[in-house]
Protein backbone atom coordinates (compact mmCIF):
# COMPACT_ATOMS: atom_id res chain seq x y z
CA UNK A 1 0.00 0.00 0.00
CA UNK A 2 0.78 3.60 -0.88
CA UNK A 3 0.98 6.12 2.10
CA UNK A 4 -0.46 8.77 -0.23
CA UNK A 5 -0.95 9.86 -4.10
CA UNK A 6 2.58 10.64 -4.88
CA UNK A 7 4.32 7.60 -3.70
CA UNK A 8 2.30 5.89 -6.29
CA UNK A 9 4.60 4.46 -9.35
CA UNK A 10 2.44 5.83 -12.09
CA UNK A 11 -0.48 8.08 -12.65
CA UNK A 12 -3.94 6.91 -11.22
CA UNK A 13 -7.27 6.67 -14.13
CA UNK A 14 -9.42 7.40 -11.25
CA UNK A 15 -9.17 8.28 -7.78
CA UNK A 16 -12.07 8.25 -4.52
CA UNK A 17 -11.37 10.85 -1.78
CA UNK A 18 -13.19 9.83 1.17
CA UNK A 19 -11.90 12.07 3.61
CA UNK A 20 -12.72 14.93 5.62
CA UNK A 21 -13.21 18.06 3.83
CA UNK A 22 -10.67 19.87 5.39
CA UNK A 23 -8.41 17.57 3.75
CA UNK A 24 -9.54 17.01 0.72
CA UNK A 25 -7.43 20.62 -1.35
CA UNK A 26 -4.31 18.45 -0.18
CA UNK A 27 -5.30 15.12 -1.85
CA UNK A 28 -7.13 16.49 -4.56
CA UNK A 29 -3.72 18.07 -5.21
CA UNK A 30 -1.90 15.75 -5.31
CA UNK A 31 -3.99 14.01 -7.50
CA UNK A 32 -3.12 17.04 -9.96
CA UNK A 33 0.41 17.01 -9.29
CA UNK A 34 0.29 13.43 -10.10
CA UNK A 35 -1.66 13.09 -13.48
CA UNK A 36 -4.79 11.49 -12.18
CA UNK A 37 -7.05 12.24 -14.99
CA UNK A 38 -10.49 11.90 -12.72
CA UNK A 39 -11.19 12.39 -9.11
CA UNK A 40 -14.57 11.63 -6.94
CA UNK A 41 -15.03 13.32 -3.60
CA UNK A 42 -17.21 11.44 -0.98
CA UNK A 43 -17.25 13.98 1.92
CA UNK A 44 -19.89 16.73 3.34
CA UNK A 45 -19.04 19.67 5.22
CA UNK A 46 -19.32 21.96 1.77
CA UNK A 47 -21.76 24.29 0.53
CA UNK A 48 -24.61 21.88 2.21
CA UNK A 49 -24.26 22.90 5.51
CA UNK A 50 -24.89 26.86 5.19
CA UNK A 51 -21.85 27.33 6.72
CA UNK A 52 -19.20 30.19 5.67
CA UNK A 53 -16.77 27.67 6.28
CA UNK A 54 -17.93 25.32 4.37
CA UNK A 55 -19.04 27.35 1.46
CA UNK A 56 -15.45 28.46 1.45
CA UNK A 57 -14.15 25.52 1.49
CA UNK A 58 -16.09 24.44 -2.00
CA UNK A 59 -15.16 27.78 -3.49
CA UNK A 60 -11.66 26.74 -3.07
CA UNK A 61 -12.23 23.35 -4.59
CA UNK A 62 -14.50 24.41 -7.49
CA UNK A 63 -11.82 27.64 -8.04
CA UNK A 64 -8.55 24.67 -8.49
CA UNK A 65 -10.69 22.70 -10.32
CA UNK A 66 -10.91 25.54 -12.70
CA UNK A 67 -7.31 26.46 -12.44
CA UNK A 68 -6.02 22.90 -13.68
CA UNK A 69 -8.62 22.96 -16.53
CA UNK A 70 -10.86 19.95 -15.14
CA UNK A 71 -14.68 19.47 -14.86
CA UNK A 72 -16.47 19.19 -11.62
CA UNK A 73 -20.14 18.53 -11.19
């Protein structure tokens, strides 16, 4: 087993982040750094909860998502 994204020997097709969101900018970059070409995140504390700090935590996601030229839905 891998201890994380870049310690993998190639680039992933597809990676699941189940994680918390707090974490997730840190995978999901890694992910880019790496060459996976799709990524899935399973988490909630976003946008759903009302919260500023969640809303700004999607913002960021949505924004780097944007920045590397990838969809998001």
């Amino acid at each position: 087993m891998n201890p994380n994204i870049s310690a993998l020997p190639e680039a992933p097709e597809h990676v699941g982040i189940v994680i918390a969101a707090e974490r997730v900018m840190g995978v999901l970059k890694e992910c880019a750094d790496k060459g996976a070409r799709f990524v899935t995140v399973f988490t909630s504390n976003f946008g759903e909860t009302g919260l500023a700090a969640g809303r700004a935590l999607q913002d960021e996601v949505v924004a780097f998502t944007r920045e590397i030229g990838r969809a998001h839905v």
